[in-house]
Protein backbone atom coordinates (compact mmCIF):
# COMPACT_ATOMS: atom_id res chain seq x y z
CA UNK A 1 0.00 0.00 0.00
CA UNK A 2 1.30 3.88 -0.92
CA UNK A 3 -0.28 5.22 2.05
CA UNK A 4 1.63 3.88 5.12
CA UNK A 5 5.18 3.89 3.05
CA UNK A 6 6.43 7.04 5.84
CA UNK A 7 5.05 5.86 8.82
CA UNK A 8 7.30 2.40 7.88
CA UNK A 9 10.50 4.64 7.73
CA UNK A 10 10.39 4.15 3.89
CA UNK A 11 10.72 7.92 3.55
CA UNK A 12 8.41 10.71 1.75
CA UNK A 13 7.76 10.67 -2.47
CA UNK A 14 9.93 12.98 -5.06
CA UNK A 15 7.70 16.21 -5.04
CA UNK A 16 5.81 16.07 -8.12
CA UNK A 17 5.95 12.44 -8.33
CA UNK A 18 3.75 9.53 -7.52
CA UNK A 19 2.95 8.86 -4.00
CA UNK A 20 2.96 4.74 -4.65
CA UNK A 21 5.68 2.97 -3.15
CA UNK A 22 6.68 -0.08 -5.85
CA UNK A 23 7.17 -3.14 -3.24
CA UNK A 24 9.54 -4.65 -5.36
CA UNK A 25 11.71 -1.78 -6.21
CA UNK A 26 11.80 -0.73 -2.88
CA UNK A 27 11.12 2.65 -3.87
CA UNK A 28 8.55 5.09 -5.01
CA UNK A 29 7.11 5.67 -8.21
CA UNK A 30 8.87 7.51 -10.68
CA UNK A 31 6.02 8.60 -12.75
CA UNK A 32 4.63 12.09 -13.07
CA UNK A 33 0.70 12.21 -11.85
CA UNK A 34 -1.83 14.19 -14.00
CA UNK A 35 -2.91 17.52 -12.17
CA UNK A 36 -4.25 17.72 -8.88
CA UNK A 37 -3.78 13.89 -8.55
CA UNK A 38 -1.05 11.95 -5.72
CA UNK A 39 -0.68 9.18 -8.00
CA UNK A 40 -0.21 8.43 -11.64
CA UNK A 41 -2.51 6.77 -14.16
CA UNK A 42 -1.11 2.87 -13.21
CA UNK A 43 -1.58 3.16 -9.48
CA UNK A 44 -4.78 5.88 -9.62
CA UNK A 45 -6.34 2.88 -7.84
CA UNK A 46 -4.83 3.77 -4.73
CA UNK A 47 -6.42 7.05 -4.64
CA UNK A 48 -9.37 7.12 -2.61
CA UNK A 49 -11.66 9.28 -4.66
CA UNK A 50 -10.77 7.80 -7.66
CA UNK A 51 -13.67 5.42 -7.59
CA UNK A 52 -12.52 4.23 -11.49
CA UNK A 53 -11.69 0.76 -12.13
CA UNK A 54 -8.38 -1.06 -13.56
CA UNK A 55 -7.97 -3.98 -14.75
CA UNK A 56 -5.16 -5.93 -16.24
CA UNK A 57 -4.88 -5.77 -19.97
CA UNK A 58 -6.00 -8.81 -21.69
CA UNK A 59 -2.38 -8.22 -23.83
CA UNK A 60 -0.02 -8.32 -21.04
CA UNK A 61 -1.28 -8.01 -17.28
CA UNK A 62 1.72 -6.96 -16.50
CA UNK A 63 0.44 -3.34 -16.61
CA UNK A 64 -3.60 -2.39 -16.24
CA UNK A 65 -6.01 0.11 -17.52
CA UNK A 66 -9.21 1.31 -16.67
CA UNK A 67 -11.72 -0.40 -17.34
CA UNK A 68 -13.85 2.34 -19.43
CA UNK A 69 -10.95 3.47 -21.36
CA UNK A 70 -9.46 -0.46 -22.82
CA UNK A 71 -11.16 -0.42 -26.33
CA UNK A 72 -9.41 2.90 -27.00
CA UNK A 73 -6.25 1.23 -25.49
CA UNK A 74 -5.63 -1.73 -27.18
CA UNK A 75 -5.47 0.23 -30.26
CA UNK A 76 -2.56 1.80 -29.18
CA UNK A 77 -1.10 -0.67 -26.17
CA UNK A 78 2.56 -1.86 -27.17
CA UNK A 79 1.90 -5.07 -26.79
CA UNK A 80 -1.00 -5.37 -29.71
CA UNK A 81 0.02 -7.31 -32.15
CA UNK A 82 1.83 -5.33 -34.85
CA UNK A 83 1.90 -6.03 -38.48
CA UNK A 84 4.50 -8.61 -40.13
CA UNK A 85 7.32 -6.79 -42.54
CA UNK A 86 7.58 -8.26 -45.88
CA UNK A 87 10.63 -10.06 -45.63
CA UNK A 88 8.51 -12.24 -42.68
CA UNK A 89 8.08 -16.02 -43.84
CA UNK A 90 6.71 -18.23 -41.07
CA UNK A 91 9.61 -20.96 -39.98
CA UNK A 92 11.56 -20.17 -43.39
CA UNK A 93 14.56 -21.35 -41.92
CA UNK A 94 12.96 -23.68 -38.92
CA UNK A 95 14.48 -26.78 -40.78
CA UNK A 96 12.47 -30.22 -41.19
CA UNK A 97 8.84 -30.78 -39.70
CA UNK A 98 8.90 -34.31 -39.52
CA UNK A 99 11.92 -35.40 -37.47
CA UNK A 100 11.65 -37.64 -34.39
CA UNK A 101 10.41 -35.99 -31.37
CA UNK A 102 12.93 -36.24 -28.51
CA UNK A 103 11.13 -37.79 -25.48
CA UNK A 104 9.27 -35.17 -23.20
CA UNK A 105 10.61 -36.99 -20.04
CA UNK A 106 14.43 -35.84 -19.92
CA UNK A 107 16.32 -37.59 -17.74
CA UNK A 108 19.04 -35.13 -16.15
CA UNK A 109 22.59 -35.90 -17.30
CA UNK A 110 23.13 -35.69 -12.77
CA UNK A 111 20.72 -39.13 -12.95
CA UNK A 112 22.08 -40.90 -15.06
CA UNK A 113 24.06 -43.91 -13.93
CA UNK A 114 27.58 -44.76 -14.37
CA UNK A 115 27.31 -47.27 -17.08
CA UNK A 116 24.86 -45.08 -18.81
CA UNK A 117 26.81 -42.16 -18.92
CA UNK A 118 29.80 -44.49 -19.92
CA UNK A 119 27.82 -45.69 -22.66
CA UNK A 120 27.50 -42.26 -24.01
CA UNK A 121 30.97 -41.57 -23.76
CA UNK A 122 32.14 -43.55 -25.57
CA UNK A 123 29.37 -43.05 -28.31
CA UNK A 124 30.80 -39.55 -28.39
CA UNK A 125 34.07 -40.17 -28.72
CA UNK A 126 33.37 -42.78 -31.97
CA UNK A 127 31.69 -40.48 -33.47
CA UNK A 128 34.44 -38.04 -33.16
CA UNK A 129 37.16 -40.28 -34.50
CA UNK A 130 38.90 -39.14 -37.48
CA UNK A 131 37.83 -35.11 -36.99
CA UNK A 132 40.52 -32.54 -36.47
CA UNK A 133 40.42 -32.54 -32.63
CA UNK A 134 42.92 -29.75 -32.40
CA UNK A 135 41.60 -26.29 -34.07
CA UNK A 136 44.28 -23.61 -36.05
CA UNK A 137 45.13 -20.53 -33.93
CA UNK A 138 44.33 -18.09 -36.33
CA UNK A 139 44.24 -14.78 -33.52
CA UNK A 140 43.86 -11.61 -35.60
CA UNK A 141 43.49 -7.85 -35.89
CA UNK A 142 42.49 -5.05 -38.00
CA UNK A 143 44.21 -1.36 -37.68
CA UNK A 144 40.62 -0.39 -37.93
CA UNK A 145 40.54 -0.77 -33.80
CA UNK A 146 44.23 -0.10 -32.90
CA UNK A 147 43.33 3.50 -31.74
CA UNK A 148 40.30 1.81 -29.45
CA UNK A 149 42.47 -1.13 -28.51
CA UNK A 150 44.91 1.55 -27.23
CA UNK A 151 42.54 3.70 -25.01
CA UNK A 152 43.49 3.57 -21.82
CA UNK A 153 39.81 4.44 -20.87
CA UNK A 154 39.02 0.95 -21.84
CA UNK A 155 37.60 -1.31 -18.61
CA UNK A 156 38.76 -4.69 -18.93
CA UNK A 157 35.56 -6.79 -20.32
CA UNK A 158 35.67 -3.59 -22.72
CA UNK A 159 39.15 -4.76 -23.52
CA UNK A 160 38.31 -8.26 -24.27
CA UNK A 161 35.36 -7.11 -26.75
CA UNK A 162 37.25 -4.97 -28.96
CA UNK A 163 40.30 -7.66 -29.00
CA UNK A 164 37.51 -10.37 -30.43
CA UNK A 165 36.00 -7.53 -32.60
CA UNK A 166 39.26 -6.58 -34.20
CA UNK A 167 40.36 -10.60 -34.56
CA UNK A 168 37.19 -11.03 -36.42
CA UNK A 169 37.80 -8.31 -38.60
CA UNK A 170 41.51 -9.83 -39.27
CA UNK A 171 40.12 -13.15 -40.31
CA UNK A 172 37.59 -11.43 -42.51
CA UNK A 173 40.14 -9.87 -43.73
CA UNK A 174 42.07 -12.72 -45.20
CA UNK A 175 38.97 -14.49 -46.64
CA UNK A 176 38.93 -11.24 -48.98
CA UNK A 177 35.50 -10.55 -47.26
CA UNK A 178 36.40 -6.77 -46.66
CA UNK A 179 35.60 -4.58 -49.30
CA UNK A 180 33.32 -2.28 -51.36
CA UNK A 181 29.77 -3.46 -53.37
CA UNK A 182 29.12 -5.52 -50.33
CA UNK A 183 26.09 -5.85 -47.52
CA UNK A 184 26.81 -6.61 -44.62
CA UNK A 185 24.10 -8.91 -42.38
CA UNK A 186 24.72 -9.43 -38.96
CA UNK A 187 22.91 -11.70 -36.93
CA UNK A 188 21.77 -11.48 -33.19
CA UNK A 189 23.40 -7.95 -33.75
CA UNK A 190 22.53 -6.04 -30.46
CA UNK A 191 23.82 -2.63 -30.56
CA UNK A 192 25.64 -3.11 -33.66
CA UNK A 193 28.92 -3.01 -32.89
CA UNK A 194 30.63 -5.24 -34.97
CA UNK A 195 28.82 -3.67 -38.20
CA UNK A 196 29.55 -0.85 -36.76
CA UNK A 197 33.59 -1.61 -36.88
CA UNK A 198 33.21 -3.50 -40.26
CA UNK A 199 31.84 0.50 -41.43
CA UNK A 200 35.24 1.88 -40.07
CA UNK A 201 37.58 -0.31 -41.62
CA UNK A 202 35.70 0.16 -45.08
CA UNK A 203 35.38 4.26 -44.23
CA UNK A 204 36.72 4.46 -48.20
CA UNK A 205 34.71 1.60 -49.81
CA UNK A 206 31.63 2.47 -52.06
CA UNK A 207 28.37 0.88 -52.38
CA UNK A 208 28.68 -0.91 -48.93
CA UNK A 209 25.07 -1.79 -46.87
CA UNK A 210 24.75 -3.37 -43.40
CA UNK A 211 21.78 -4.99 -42.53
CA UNK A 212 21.41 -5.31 -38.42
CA UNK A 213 19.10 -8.82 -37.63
CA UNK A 214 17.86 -8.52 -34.05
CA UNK A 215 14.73 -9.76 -32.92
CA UNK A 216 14.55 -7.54 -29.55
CA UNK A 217 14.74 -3.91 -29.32
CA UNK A 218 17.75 -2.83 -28.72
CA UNK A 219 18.69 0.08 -26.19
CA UNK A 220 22.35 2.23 -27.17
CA UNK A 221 22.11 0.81 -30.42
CA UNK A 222 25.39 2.46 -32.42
CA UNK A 223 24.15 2.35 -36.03
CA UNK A 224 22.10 5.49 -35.92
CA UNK A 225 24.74 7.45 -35.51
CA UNK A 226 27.00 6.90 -39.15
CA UNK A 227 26.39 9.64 -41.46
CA UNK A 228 29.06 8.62 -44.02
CA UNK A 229 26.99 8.69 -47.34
CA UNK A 230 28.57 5.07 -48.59
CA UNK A 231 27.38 3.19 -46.08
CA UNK A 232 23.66 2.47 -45.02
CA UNK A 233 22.38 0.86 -41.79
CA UNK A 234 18.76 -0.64 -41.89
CA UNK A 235 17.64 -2.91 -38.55
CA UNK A 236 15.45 -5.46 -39.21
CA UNK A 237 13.26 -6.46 -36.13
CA UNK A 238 12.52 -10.41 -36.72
CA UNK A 239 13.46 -13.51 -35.33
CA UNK A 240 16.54 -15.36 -38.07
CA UNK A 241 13.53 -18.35 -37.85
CA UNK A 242 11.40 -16.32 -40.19
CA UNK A 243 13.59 -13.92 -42.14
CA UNK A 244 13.83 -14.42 -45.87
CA UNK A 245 16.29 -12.22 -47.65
CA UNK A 246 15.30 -11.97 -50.59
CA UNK A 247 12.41 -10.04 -49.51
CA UNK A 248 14.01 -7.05 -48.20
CA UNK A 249 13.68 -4.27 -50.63
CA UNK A 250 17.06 -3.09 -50.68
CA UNK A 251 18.36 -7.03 -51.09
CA UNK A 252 15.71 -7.10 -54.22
CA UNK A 253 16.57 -3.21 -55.24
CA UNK A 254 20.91 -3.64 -55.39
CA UNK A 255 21.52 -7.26 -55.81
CA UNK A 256 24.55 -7.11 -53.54
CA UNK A 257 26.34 -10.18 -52.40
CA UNK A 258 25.92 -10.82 -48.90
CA UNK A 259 28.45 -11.40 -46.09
CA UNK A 260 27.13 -13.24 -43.14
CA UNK A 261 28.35 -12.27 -39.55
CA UNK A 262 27.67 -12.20 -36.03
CA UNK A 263 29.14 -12.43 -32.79
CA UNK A 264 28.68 -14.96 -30.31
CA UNK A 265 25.33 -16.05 -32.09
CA UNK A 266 23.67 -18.56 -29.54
CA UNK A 267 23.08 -22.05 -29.84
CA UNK A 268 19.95 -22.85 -32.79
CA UNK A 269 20.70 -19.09 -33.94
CA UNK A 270 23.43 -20.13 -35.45
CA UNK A 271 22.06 -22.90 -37.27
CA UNK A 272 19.09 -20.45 -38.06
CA UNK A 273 21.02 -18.09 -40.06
CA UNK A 274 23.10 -20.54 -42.03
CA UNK A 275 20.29 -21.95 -43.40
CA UNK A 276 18.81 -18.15 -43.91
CA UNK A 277 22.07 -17.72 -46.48
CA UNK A 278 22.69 -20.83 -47.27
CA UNK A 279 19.44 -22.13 -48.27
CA UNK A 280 16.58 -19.80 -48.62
CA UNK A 281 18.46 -16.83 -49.93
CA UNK A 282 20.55 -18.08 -52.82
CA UNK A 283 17.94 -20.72 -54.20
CA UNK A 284 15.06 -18.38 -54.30
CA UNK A 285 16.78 -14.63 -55.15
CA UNK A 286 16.41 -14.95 -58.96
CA UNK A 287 12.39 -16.01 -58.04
CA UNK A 288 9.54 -14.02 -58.06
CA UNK A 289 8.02 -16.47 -54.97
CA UNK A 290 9.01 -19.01 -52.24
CA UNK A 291 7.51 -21.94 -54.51
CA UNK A 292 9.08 -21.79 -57.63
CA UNK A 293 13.08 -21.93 -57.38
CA UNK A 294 13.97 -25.03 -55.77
CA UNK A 295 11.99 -26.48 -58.68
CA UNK A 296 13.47 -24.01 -61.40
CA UNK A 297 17.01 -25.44 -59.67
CA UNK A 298 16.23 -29.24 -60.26
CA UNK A 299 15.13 -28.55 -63.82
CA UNK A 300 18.66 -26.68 -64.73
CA UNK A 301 20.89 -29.72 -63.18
CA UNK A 302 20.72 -33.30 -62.64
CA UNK A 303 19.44 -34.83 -59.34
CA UNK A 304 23.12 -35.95 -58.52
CA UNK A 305 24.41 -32.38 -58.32
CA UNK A 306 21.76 -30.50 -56.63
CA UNK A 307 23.32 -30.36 -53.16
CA UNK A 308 26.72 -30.16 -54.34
CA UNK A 309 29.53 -27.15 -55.41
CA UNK A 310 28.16 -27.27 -59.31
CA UNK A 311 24.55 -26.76 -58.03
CA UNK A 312 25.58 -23.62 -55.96
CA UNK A 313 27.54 -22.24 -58.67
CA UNK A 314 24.77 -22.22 -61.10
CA UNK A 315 22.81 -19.71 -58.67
CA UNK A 316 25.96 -18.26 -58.48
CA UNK A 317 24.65 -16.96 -62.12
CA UNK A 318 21.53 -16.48 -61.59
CA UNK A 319 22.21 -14.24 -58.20
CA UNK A 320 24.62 -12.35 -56.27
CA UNK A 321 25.51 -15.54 -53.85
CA UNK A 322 26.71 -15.39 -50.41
CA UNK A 323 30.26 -13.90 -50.96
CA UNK A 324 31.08 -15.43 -47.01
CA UNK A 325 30.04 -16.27 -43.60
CA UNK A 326 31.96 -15.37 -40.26
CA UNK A 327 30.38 -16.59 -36.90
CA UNK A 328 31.98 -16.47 -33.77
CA UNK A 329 30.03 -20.01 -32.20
CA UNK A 330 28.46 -19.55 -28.90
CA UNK A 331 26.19 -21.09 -26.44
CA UNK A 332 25.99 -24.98 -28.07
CA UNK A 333 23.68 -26.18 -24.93
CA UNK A 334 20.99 -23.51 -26.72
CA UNK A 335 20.91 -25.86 -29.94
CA UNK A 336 17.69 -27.73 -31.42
CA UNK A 337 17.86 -30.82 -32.68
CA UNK A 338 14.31 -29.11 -35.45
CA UNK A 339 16.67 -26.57 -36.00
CA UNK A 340 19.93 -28.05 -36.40
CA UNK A 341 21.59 -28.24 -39.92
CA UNK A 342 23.98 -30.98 -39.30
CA UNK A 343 21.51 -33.70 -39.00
CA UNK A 344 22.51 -35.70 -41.83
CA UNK A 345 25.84 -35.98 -40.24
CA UNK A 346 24.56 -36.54 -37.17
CA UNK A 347 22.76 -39.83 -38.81
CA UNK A 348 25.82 -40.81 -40.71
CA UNK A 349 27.96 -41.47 -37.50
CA UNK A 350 24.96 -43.37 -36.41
CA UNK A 351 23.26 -40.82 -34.17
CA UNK A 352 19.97 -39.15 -33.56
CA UNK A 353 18.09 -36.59 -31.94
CA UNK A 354 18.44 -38.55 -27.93
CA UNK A 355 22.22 -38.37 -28.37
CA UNK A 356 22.12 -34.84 -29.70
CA UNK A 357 20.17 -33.79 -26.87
CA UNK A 358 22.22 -35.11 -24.45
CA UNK A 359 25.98 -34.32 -26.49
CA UNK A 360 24.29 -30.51 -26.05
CA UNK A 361 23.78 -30.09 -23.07
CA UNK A 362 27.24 -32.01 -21.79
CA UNK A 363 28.30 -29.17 -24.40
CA UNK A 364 28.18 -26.95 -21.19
CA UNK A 365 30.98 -28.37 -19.57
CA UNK A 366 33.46 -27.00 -21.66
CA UNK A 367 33.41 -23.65 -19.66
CA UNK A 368 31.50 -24.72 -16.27
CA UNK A 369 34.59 -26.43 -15.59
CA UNK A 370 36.37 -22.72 -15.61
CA UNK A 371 33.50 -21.27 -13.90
CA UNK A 372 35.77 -19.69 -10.91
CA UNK A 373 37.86 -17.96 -13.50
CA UNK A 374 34.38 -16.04 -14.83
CA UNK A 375 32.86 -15.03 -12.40
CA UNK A 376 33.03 -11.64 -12.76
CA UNK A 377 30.83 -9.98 -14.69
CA UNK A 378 31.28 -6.43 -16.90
CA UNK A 379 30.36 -3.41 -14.74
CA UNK A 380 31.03 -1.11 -18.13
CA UNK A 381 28.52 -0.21 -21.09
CA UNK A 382 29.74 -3.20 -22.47
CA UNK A 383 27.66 -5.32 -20.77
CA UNK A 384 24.75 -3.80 -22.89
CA UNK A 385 26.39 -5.51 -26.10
CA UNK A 386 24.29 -8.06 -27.53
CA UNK A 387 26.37 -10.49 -26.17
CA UNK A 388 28.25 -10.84 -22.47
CA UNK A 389 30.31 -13.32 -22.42
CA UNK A 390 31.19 -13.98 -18.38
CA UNK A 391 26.93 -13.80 -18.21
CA UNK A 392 26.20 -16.22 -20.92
CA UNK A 393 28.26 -18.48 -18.92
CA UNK A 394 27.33 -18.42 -15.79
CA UNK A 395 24.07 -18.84 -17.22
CA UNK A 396 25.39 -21.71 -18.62
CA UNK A 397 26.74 -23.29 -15.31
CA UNK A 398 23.49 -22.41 -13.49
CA UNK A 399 20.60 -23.37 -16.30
CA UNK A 400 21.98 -26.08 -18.07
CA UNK A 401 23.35 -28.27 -15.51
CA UNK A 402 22.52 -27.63 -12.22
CA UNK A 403 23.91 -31.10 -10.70
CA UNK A 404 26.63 -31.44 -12.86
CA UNK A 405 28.54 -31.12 -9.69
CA UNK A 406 27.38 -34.30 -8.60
CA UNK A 407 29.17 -36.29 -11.11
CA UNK A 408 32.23 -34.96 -9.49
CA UNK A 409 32.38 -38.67 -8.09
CA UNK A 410 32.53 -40.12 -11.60
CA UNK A 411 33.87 -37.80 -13.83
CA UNK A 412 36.97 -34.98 -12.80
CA UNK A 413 36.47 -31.32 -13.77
CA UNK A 414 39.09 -31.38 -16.42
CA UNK A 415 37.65 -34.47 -17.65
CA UNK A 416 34.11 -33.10 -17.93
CA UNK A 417 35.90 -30.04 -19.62
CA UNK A 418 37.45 -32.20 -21.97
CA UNK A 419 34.29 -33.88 -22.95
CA UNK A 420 32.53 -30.53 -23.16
CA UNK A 421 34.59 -29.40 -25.90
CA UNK A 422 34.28 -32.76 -27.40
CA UNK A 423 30.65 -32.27 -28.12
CA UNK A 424 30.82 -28.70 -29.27
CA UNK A 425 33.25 -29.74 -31.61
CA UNK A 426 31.16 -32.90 -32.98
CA UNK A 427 28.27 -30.27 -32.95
CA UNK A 428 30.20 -27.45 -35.16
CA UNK A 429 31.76 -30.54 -37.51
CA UNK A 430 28.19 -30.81 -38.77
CA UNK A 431 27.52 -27.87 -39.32
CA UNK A 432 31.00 -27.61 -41.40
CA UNK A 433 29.43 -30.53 -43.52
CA UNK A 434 26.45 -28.60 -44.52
CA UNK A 435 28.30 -25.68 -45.70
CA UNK A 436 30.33 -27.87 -47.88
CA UNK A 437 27.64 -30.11 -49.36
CA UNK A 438 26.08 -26.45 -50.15
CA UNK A 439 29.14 -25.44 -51.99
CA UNK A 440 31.18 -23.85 -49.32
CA UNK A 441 35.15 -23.93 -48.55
CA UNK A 442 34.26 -24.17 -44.83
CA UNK A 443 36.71 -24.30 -41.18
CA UNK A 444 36.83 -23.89 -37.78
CA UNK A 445 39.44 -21.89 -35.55
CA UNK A 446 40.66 -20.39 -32.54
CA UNK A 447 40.28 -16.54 -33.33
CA UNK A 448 40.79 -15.25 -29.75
CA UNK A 449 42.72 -16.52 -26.65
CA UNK A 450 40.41 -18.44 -23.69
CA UNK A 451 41.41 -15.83 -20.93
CA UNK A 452 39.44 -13.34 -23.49
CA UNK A 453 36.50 -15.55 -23.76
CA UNK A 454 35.71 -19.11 -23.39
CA UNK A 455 33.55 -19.03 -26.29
CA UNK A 456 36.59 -18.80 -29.17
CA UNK A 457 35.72 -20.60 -32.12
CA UNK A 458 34.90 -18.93 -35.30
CA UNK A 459 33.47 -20.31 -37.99
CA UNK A 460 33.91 -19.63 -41.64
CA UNK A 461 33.17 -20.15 -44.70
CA UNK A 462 33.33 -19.19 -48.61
CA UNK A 463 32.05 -20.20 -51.97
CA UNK A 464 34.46 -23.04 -53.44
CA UNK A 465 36.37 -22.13 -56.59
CA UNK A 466 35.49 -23.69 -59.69
């Protein structure tokens, strides 16, 4: 209640403020009352000669109206449902429909006993035989951050940002990605800061477009505030699930070829926007519909070479294809076996989606064996970025794998570490697969050091020569 908030030492209202003292906050409302009133419109309840009634609205209780005014406010409440932009195409990138369902009863990895967990073990580690266990260091930079990387102003998570930013930026570098007649899409983008460094070190380039995928609003978003005349930054609010390039106007306007980035993109968002280039960009951009080009592809080349390098190269001319793909891999214990492109792979090591589901979420050892090393979080504006690193794991530890710490009786930390990274890398392999059976000159690596952030593995890729 607002009214006995002094006499419970909590202290008088900000003059001109509301009088309602917000439990949870432990403090008064901040809101500005109409004339004449103690309270403002959301807690006018309180006042005793307002005899109007609120309600909850039927779109999200979390705030009310009155009850005489909600057909006038659901026109305009935030949370009405708001038209879908044309580039929206339900599940366009979901993957398959028809796969096995995993069982609904889970069994926690913590339950599981000994010889089970043996069992999958050594499943894992067969199915990892013959894959490049150890990854290339390929640690970068770009002179495009030097004069950041050297501000002493920097806080340390800061720091660690711009180091992966700028190592990014190197390895696009060498793939040749970095250059003018280009647009730019980055996925799970945030605040846009890695477009927003792509922009600087191409500050000469002409005819260069970013494209900013982010499904949430975004607060400090950097993008807005480029004025060079090159370079144009358009945010597209959607979820990767249902985003279909070839339907944004200035895709179907300029024709560029696309290069695919994103940092630390999470778990199935990763698999989401592969198959959003890969697969229902570059088969349907010389279409005038969805329908029509994976049939127009079959007709122009044999059944045999539809999934491979020849097929990809004859949309090559027919449309601008994906020029390259950079994604720094985050957050495996987020993946979906529905949305997962490395299925096939999965299947041809003799697994399916039970083993996936359990390989993803041992994925989370991998860094909850290091969790005393991350403990503490960014205090600077960093930790607005779309992605913070130290959080993301912690969420990991907590979320994922609550009991892991019971298997400390069976397993050692280092060896659950060890198996962690196992299954991320079994994980990534397939998606490497898809990229190449798509055409694709594809590879993992180490692009930053694990002190800067557990999550180090970037994945690339390019179209294969002819």
């Amino acid at each position: 209640p607002a009214f006995p908030a002094a006499s419970l030492g909590r202290g008088a209202p900000v003059p001109g403020r509301c009088a309602y003292f917000v439990e949870r906050k432990k403090r008064f409302c901040k809101m500005i009352p109409a004339p004449g009133r103690r309270f403002c419109g959301e807690h006018g309840q309180q006042e005793e000669e307002n005899d109007r009634k609120r309600i909850p609205c039927p779109l999200d209780p979390k705030h009310t109206v009155y009850e005489d005014q909600l057909q006038k406010h659901l026109q305009k409440c935030n949370s009405r449902a708001k038209p879908k932009p044309v580039y929206f195409v339900q599940d366009i990138n979901a993957g398959l429909k028809d796969v096995a369902e995993i069982p609904e009863k889970e069994v926690p990895i913590c339950s599981l006993s000994k010889e089970k967990l043996d069992n999958l073990i050594i499943t894992l580690k067969k199915a990892s035989t013959g894959l490049e266990l150890h990854l290339k260091e390929q640690v970068l930079s770009h002179q495009a951050l030097q004069e950041a990387l050297n501000d002493p102003k920097n806080g340390e998570s800061a720091f660690k940002h711009l180091k992966q930013q700028a190592s990014i930026l190197g390895n696009m570098e060498k793939l040749h990605l970095l250059g003018p007649g280009r647009c730019f899409v980055e996925f799970g983008a945030g605040r846009g800061k890695l477009s927003h460094w792509v922009d600087v070190a191409l500050q000469n380039a002409e005819n260069v477009q970013f494209l900013l995928v982010e499904r949430a609003t975004t607060r400090f978003k950097v993008d807005g505030k480029h004025k060079r005349r090159d370079s144009v930054f358009e945010r597209l609010q959607v979820d990767i699930q249902h985003l279909c390039l070839n339907k944004v106007p200035i895709l179907e306007k300029k024709k560029l070829p696309l290069v695919g980035i994103g940092k630390h993109l999470c778990g199935a968002a990763t698999d989401l926007a592969l198959r959003c280039l890969v697969e229902s960009y570059t088969t349907c951009c010389d279409g005038e519909s969805q329908e029509p080009a994976p049939k127009r592809s079959r007709t122009d080349k044999t059944e045999v070479a539809s999934n491979n390098s020849a097929d990809n190269e004859s949309n090559k001319d027919d449309c601008k294809p994906v020029a390259g793909i950079v994604i720094a891999l985050c957050c495996h214990h987020k993946c979906d076996w529905t949305h997962y492109v490395g299925r096939e792979f999965f299947k041809s090591v003799g697994l399916g989606p039970v083993e996936f589901n359990y390989f993803q979420r041992m994925s989370s050892w991998a860094t909850c064996g290091m969790r005393e090393t991350t403990t503490k979080a960014s205090t600077s504006d960093e930790s607005e970025d779309q992605s913070n690193d130290m959080e993301e794991h912690e969420q990991t530890c907590s979320k994922t794998e609550s009991g892991s710490d019971t298997l400390q009786g069976i397993l050692t930390v280092e060896e659950r570490k060890e198996i962690g990274h196992l299954c991320k890398l079994l994980i990534d392999h397939g998606r490497i697969e898809y990229l190449q059976q798509h055409g694709y000159k594809a590879a993992l690596q180490y692009y930053t050091e694990p002190a800067v952030s557990l999550e180090n593995v970037l994945l690339t890729a390019v179209p294969m020569e002819k």
